[in-house]
N, C-alpha and C. Protein backbone atom coordinates (compact mmCIF):
# COMPACT_ATOMS: atom_id res chain seq x y z
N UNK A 1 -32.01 -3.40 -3.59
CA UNK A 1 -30.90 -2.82 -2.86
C UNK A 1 -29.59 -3.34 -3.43
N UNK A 2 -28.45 -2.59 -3.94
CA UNK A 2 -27.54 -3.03 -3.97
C UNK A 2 -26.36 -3.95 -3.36
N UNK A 3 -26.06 -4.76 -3.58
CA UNK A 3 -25.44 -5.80 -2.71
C UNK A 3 -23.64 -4.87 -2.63
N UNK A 4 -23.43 -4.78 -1.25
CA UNK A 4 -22.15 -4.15 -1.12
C UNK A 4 -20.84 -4.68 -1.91
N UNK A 5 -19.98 -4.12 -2.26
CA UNK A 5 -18.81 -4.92 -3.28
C UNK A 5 -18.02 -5.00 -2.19
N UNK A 6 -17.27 -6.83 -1.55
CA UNK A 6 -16.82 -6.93 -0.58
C UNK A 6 -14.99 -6.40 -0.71
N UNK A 7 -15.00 -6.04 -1.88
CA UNK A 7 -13.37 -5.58 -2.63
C UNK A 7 -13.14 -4.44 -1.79
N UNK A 8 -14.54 -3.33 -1.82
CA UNK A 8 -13.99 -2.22 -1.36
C UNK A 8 -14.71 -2.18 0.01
N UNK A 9 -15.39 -2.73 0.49
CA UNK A 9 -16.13 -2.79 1.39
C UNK A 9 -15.27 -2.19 2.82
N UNK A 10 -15.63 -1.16 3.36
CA UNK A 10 -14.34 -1.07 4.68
C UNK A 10 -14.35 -1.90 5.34
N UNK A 11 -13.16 -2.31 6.02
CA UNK A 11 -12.76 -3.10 7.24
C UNK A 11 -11.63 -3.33 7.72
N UNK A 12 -11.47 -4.18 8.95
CA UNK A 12 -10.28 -3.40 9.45
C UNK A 12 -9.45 -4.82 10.06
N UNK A 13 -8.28 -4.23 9.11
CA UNK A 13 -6.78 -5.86 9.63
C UNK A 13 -6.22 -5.45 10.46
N UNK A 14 -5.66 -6.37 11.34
CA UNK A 14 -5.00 -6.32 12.43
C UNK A 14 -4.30 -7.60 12.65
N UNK A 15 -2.70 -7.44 13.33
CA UNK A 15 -1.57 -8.27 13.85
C UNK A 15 -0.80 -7.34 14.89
N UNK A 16 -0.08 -8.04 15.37
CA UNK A 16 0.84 -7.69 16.25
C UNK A 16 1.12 -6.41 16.04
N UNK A 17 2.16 -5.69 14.61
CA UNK A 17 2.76 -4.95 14.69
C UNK A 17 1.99 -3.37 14.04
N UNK A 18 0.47 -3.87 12.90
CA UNK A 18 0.09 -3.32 12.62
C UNK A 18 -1.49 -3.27 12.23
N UNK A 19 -2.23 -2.07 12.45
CA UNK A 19 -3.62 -2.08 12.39
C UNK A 19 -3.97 -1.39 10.52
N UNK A 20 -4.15 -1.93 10.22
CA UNK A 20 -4.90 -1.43 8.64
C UNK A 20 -6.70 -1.40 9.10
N UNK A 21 -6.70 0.45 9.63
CA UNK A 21 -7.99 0.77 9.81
C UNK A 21 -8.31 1.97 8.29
N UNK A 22 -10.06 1.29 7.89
CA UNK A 22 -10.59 2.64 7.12
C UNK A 22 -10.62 3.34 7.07
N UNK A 23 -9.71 4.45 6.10
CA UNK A 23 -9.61 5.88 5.95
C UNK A 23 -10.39 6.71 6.15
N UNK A 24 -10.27 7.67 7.08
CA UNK A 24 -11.03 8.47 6.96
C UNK A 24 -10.52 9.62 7.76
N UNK A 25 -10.96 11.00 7.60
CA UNK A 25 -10.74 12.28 7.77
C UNK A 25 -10.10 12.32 9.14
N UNK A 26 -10.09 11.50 10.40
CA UNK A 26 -10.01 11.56 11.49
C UNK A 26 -8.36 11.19 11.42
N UNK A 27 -8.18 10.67 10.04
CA UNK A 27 -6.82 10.35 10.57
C UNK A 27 -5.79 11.34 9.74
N UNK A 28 -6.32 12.92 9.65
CA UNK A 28 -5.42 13.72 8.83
C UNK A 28 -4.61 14.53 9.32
N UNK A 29 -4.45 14.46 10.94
CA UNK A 29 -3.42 15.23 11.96
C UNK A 29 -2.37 14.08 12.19
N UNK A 30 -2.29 12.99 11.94
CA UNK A 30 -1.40 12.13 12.36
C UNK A 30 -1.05 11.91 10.41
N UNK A 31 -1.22 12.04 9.74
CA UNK A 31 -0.72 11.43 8.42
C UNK A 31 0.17 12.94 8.00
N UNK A 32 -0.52 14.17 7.90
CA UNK A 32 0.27 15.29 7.81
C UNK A 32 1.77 15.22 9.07
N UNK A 33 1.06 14.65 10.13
CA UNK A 33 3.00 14.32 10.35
C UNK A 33 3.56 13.45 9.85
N UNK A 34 3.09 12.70 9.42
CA UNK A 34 3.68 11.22 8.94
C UNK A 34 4.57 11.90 8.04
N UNK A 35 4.16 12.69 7.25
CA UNK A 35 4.18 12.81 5.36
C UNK A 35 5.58 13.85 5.41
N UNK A 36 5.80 14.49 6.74
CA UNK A 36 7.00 15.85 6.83
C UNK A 36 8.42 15.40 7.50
N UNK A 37 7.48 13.18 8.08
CA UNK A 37 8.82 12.73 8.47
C UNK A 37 9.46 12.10 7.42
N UNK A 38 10.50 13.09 6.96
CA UNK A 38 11.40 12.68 5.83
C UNK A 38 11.21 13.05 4.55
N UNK A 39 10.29 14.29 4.71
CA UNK A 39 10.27 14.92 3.41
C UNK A 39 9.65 14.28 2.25
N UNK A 40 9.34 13.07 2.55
CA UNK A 40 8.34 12.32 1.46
C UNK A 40 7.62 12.48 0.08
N UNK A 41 7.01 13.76 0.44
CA UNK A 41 6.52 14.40 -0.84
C UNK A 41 7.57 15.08 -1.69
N UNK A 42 8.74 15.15 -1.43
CA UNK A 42 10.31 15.85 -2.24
C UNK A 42 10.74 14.66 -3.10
N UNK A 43 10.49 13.46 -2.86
CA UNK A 43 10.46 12.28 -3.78
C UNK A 43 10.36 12.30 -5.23
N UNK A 44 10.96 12.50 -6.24
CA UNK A 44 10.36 12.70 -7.43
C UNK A 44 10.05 11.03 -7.92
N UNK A 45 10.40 10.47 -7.84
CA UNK A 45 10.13 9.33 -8.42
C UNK A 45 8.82 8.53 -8.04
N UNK A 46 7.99 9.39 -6.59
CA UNK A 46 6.88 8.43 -6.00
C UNK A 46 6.00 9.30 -5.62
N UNK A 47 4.69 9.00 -5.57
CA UNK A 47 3.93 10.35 -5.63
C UNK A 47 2.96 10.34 -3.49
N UNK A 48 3.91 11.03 -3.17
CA UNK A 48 3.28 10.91 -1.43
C UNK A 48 2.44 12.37 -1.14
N UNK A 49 1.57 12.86 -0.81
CA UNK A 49 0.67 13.53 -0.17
C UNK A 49 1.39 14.32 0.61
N UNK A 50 1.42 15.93 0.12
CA UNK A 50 2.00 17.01 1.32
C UNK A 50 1.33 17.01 2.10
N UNK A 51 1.51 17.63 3.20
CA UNK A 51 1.06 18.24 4.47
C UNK A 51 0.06 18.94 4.30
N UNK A 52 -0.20 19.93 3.49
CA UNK A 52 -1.11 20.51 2.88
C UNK A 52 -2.10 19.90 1.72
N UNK A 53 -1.92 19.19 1.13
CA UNK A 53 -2.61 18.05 0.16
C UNK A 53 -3.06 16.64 0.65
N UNK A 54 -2.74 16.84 2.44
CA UNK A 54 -3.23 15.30 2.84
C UNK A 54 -5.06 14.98 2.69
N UNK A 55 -5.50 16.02 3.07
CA UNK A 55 -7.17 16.56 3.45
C UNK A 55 -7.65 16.22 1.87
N UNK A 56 -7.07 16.07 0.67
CA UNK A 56 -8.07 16.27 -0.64
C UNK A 56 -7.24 15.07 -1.20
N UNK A 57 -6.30 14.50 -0.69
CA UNK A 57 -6.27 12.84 -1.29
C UNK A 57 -6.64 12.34 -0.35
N UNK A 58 -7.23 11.97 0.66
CA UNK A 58 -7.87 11.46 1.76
C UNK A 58 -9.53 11.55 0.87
N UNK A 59 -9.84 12.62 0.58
CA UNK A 59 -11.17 12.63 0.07
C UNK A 59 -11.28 11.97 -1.41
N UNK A 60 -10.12 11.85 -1.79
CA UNK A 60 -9.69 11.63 -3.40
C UNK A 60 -9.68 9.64 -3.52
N UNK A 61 -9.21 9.38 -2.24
CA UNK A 61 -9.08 8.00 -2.00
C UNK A 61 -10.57 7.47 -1.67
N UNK A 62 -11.19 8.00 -0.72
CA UNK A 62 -12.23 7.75 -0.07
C UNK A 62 -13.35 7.92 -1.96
N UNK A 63 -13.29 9.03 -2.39
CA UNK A 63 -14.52 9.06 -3.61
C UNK A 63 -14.04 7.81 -4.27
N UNK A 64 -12.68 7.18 -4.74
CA UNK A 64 -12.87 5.93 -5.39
C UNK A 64 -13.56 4.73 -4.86
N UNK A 65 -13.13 4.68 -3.28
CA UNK A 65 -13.92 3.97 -2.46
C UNK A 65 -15.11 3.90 -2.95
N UNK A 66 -15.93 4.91 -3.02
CA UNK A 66 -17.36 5.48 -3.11
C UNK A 66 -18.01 4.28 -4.65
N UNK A 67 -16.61 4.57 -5.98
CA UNK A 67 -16.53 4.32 -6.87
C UNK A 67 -16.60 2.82 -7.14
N UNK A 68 -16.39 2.30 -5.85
CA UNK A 68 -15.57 0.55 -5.92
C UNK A 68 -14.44 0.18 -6.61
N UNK A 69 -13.35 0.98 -6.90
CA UNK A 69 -12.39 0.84 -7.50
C UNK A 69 -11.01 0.54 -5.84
N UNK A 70 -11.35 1.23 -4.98
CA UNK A 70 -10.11 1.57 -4.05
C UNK A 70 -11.05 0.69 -2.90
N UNK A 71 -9.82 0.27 -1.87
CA UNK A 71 -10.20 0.29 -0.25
C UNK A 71 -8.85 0.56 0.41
N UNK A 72 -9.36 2.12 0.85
CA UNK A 72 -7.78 2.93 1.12
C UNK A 72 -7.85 2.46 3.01
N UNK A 73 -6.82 2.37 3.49
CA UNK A 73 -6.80 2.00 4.86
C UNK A 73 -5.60 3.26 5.09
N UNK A 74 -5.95 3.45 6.60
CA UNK A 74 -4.70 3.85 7.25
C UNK A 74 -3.90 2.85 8.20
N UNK A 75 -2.48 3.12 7.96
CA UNK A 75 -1.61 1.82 8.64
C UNK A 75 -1.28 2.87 10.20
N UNK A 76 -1.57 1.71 10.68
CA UNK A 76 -1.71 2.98 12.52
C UNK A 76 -0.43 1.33 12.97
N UNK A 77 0.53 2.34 13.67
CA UNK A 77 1.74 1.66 14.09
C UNK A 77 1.10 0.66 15.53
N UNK A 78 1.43 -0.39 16.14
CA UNK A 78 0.63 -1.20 16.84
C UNK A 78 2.47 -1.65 18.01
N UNK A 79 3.41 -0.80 17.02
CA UNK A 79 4.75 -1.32 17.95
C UNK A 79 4.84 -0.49 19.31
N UNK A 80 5.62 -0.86 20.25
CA UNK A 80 5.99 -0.25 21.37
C UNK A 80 6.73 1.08 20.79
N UNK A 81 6.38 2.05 21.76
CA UNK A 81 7.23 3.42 21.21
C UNK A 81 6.27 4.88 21.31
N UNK A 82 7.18 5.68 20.45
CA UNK A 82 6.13 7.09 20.79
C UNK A 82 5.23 7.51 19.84
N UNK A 83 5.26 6.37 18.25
CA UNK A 83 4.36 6.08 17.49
C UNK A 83 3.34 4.98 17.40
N UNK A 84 3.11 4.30 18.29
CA UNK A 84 2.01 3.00 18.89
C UNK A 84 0.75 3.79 18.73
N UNK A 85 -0.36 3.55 18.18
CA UNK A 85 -1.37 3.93 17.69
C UNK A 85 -1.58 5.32 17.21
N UNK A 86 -0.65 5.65 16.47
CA UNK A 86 -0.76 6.58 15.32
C UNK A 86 -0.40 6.05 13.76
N UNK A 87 -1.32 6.88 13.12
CA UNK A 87 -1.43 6.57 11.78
C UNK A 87 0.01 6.70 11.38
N UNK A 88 0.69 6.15 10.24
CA UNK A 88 1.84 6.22 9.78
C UNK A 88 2.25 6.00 8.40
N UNK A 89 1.14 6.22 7.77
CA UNK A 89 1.23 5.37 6.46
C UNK A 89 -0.22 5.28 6.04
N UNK A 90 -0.36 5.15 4.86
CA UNK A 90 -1.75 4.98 3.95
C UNK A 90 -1.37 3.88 3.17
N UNK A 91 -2.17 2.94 2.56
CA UNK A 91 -2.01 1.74 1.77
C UNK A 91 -3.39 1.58 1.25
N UNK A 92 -3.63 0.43 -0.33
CA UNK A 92 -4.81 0.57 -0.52
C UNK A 92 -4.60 -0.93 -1.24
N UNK A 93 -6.07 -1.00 -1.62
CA UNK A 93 -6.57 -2.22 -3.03
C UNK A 93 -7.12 -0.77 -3.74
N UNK A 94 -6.47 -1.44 -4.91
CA UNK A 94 -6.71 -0.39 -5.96
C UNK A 94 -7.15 -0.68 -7.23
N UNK A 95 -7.30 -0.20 -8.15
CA UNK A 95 -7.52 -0.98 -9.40
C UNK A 95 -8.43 -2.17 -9.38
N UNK A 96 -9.31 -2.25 -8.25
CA UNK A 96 -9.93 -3.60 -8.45
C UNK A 96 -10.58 -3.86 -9.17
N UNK A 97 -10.62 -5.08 -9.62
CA UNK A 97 -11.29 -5.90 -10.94
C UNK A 97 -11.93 -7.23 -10.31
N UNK A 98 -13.13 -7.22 -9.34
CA UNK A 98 -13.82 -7.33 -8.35
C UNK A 98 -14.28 -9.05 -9.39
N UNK A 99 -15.41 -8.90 -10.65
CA UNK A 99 -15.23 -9.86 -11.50
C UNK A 99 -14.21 -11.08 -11.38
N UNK A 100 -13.27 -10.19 -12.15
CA UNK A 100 -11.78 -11.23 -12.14
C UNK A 100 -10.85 -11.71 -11.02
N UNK A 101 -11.95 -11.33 -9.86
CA UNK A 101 -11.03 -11.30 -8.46
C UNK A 101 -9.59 -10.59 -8.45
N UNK A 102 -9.18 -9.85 -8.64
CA UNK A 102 -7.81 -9.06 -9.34
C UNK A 102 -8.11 -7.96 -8.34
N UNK A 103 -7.05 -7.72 -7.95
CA UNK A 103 -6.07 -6.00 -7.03
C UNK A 103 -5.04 -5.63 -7.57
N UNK A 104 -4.87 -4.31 -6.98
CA UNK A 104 -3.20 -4.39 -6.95
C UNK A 104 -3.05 -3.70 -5.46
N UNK A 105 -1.93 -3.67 -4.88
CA UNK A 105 -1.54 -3.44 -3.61
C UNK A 105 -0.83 -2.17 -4.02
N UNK A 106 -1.34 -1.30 -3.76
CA UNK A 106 -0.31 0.42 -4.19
C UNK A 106 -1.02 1.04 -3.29
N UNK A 107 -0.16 2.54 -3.90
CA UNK A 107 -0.29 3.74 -3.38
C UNK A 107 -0.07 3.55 -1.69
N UNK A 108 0.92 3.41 -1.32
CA UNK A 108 1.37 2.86 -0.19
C UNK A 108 2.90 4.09 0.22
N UNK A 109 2.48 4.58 1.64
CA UNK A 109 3.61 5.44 2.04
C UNK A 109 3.69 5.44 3.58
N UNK A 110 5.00 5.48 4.00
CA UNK A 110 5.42 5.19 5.67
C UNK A 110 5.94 6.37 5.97
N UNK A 111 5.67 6.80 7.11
CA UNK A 111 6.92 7.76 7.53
C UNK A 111 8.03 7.43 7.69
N UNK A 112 8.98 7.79 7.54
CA UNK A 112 10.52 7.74 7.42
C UNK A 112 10.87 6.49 9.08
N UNK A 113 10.38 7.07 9.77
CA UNK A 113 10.57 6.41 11.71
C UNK A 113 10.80 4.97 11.58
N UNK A 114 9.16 4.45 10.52
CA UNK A 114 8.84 3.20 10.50
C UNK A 114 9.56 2.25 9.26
N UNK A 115 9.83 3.20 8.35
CA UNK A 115 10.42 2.26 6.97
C UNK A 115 11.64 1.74 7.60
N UNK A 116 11.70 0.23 6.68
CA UNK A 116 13.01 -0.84 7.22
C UNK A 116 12.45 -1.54 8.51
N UNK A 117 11.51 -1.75 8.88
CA UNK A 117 11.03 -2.76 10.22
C UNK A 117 10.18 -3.06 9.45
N UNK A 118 9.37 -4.38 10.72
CA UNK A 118 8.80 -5.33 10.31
C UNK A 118 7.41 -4.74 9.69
N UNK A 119 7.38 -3.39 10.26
CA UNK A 119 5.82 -3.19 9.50
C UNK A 119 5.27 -3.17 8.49
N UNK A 120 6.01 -2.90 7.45
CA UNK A 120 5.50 -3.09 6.06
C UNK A 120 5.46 -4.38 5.64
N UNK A 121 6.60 -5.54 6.12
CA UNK A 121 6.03 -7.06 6.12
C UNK A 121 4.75 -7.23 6.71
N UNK A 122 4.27 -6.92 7.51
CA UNK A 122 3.20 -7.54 8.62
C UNK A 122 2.38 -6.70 7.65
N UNK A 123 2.08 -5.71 7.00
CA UNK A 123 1.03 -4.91 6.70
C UNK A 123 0.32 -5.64 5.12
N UNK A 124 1.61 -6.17 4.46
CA UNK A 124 1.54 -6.83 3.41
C UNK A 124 0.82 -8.49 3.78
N UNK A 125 1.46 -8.95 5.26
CA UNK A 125 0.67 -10.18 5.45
C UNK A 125 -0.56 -9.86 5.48
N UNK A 126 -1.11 -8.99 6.09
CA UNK A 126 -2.66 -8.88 6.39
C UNK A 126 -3.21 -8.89 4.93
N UNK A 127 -2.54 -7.53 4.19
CA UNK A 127 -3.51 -7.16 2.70
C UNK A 127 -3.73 -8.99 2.07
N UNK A 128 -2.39 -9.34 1.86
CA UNK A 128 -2.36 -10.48 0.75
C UNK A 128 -3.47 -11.68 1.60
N UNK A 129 -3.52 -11.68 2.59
CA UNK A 129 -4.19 -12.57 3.43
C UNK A 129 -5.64 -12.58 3.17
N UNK A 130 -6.25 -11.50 3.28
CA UNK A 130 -7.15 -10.88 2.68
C UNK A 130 -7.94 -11.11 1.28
N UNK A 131 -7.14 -10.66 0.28
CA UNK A 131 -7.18 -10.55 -1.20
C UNK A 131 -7.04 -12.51 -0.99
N UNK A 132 -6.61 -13.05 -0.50
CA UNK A 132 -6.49 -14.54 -1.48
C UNK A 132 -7.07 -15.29 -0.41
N UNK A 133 -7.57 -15.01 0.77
CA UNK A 133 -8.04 -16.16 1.98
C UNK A 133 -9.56 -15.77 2.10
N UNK A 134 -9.95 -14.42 1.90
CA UNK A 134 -11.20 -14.06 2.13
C UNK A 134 -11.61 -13.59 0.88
N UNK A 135 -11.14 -12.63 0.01
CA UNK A 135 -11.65 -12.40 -1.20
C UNK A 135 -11.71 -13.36 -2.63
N UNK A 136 -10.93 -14.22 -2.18
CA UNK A 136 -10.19 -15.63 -3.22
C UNK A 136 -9.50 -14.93 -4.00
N UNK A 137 -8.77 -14.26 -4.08
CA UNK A 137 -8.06 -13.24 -5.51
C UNK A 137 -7.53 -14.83 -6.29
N UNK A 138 -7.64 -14.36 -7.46
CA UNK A 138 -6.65 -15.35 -8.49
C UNK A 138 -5.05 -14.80 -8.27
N UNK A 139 -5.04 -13.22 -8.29
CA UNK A 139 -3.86 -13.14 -8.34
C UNK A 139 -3.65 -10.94 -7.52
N UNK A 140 -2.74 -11.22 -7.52
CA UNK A 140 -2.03 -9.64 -6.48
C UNK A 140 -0.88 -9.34 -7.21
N UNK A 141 -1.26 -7.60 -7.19
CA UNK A 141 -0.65 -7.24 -8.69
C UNK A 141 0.29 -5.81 -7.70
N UNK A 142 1.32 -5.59 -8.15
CA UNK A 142 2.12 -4.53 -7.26
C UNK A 142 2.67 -4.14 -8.42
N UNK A 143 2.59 -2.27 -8.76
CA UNK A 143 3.63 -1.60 -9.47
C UNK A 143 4.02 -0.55 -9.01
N UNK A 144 5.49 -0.51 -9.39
CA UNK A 144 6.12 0.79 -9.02
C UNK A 144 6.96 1.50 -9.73
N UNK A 145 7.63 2.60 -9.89
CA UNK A 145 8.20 3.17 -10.92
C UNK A 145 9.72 2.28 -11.24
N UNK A 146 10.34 2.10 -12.21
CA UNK A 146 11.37 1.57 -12.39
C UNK A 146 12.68 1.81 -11.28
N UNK A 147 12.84 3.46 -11.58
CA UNK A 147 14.08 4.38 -10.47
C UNK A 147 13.66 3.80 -8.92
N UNK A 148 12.61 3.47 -8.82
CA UNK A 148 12.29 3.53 -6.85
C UNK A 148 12.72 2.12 -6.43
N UNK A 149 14.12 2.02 -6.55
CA UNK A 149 15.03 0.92 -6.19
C UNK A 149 14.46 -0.04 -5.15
N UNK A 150 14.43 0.60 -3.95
CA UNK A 150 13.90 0.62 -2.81
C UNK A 150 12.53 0.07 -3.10
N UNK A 151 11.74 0.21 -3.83
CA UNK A 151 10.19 -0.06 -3.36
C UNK A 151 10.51 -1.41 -3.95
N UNK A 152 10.77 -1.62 -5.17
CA UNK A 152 11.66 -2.65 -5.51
C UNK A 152 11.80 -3.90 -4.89
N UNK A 153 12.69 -3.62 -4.32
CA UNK A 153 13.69 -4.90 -3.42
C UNK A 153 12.42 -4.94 -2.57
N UNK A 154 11.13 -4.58 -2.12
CA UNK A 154 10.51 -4.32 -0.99
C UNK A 154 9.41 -5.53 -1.43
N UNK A 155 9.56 -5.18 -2.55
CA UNK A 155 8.22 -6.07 -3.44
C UNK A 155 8.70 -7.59 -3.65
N UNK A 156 10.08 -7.61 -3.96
CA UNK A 156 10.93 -8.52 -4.22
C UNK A 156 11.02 -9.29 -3.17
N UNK A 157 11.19 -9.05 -2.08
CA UNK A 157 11.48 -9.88 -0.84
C UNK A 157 10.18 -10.43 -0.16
N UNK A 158 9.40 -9.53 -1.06
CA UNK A 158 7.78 -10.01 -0.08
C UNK A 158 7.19 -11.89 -0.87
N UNK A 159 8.02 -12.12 -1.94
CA UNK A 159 8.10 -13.28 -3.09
C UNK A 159 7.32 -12.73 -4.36
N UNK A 160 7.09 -12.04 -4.75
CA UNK A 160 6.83 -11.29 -5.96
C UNK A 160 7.42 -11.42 -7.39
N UNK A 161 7.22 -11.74 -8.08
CA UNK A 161 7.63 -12.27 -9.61
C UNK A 161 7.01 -10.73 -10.28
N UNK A 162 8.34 -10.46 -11.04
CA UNK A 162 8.75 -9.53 -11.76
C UNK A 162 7.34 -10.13 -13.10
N UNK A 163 6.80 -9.32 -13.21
CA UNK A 163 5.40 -9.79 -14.76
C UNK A 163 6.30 -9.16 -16.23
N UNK A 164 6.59 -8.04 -15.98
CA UNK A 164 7.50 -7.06 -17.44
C UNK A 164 7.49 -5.41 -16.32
N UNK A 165 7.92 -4.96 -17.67
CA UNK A 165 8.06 -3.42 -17.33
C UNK A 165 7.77 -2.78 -18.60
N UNK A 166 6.16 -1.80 -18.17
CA UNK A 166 5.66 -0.82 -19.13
C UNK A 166 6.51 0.18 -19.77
N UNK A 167 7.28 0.26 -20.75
CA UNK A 167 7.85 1.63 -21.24
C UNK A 167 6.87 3.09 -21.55
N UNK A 168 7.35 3.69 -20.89
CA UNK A 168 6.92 5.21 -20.98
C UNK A 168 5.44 4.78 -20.53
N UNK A 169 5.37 4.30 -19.71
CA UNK A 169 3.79 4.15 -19.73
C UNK A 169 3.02 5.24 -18.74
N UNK A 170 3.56 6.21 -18.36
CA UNK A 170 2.88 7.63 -17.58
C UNK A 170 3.94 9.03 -17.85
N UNK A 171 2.99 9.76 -17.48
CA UNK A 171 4.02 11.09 -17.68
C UNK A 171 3.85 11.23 -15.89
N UNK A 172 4.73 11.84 -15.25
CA UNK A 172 5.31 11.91 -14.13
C UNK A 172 5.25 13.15 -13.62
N UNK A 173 4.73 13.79 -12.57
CA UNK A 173 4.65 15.11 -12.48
C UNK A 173 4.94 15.55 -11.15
N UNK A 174 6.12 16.21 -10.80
CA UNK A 174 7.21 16.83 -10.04
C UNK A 174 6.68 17.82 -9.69
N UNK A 175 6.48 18.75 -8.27
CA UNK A 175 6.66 20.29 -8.17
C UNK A 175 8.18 20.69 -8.35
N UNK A 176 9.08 19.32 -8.21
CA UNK A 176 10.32 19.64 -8.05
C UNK A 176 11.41 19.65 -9.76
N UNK A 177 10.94 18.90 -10.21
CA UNK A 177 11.52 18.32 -11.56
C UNK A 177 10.85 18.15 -12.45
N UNK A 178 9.14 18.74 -12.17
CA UNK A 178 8.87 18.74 -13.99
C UNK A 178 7.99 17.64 -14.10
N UNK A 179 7.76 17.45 -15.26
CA UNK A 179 7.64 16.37 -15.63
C UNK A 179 8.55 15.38 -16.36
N UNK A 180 7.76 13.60 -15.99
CA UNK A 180 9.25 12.71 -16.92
C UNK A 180 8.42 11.91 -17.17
N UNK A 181 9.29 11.01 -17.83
CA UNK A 181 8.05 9.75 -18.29
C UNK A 181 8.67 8.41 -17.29
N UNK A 182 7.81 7.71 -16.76
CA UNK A 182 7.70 6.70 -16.33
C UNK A 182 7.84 5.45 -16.82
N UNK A 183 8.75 4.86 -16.41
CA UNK A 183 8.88 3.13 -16.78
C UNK A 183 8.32 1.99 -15.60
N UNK A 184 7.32 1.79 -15.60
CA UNK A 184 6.26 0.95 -14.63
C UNK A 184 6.55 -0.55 -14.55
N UNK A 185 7.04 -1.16 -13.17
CA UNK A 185 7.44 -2.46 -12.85
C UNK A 185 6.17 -2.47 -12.17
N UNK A 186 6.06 -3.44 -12.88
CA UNK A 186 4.62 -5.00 -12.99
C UNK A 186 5.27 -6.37 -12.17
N UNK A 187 4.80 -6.49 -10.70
CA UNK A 187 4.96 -7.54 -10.03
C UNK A 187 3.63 -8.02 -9.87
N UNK A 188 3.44 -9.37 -9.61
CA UNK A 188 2.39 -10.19 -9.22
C UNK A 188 2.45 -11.42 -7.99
N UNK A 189 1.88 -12.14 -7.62
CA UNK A 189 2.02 -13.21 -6.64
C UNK A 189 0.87 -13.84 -7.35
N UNK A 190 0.35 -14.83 -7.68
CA UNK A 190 -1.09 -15.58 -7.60
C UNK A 190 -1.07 -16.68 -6.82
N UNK A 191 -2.55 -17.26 -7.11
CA UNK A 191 -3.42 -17.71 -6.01
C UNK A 191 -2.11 -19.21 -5.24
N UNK A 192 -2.12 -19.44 -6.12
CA UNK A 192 -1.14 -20.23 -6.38
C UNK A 192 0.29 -20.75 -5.50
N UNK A 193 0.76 -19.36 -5.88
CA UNK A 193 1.78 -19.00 -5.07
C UNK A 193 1.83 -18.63 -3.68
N UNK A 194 0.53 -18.20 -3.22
CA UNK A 194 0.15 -17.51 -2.04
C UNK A 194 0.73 -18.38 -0.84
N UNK A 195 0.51 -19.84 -0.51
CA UNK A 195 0.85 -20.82 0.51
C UNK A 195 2.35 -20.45 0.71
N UNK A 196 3.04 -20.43 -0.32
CA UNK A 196 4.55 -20.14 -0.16
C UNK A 196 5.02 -18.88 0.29
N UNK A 197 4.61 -17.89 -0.15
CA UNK A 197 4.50 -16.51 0.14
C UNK A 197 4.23 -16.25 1.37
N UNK A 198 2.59 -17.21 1.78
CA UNK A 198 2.74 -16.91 3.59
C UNK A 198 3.64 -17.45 3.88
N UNK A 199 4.01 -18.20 3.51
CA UNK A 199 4.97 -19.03 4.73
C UNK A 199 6.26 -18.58 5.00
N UNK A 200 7.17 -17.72 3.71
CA UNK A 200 8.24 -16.45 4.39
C UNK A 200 7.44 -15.53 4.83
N UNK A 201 6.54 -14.92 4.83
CA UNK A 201 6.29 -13.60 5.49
C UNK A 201 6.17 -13.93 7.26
N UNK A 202 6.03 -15.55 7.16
CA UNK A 202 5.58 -15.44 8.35
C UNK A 202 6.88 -15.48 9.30
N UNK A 203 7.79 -16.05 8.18
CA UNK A 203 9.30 -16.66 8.80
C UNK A 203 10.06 -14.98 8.90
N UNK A 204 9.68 -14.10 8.32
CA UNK A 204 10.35 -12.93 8.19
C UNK A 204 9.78 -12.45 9.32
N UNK A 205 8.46 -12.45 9.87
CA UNK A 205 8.23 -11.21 10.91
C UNK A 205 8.67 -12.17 12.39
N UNK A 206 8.47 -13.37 12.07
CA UNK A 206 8.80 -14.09 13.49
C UNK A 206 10.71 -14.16 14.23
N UNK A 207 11.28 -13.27 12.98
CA UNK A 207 12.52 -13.37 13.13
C UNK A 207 13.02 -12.84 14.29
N UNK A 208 13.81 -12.86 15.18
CA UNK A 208 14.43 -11.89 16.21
C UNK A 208 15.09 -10.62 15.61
N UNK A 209 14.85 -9.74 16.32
CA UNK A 209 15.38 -8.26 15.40
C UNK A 209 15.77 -7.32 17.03
């Protein structure tokens, strides 16, 4: 019998502000709203799931699953409000290199409501918590396109060390603009670093807001 790969293995994080539950089909009436708050998929620089395309990257995420490459979660909001246990966001381990203990934290999108609060801190405590307390990662790998300023500073504040930046390293594909070529920022955290890393994330979500 095959021994399960605990990288992609489903399961489900939870804190205060946010639940990272296993993807799956049940959560494609609450992510198709997610995805229309704020036009998301009009993004050229980041690639988010229409309204109509949520149902076949949901299945697209889930077959890598299948693959042991992905463990796609849905981020279900856990704050007070009229989004408290609805999905709001998709996030994954991706690229895993299960061997080398190695992730990367991508393919990650919020509805417009939730971006700029604590949830994407708290969602990042759980993943990294995860990857280096239970999986032992050596190291946590985050990329994003050069232009996506914003995802950026997001990665940056979480304590993330800039690794380089891939030139032209993808072609880029727009319904809106075509195609372009991509310049790919390579952040990391390792094992290493991790003690320090919790210890602002924890100082960031405990903040008064």
């Amino acid at each position: 019998m095959t021994t399960p790969n605990p990288f992609s293995a489903p399961i489900t994080l939870s804190n205060a502000a946010a639940t990272l539950a296993p993807l799956s089909p049940d959560h494609l009436s609450d992510l198709q709203e997610a995805t229309q708050d704020g036009d998301l998929n009009q993004l050229w620089f980041t690639a988010v799931p229409s309204a109509q395309g949520m149902a076949n990257e949901i299945e697209r995420r889930l077959g890598l699953q299948r693959a042991g490459t992905m463990n796609p979660f849905a981020i279900i909001s856990n704050m007070p409000g009229a989004l408290q246990g609805k999905a709001v966001g998709m996030t994954t381990f991706m690229n895993i290199d299960a061997p080398n203990r190695h992730v990367e934290i991508g393919s990650t999108w919020y509805r417009a409501a939730v971006q700029r609060t604590v949830l994407n801190t708290s969602c990042k405590r759980l993943l990294l918590a995860h990857a280096f307390d239970t999986l032992d990662c050596i190291a946590v790998e985050f990329r994003t396109h050069f232009m996506n300023h914003a995802s950026r500073r997001g990665i940056e504040r979480l304590g993330a060390k800039l690794d380089g930046v891939l030139r032209n390293h993808q072609l880029a594909h727009s319904a809106v603009h075509g195609t372009t070529l991509r310049d790919t920022c390579v952040y990391s955290i390792t094992c290493d670093e991790w003690p320090t890393v919790r210890a602002h994330l924890d100082f960031q979500i405990s903040k008064p807001r």
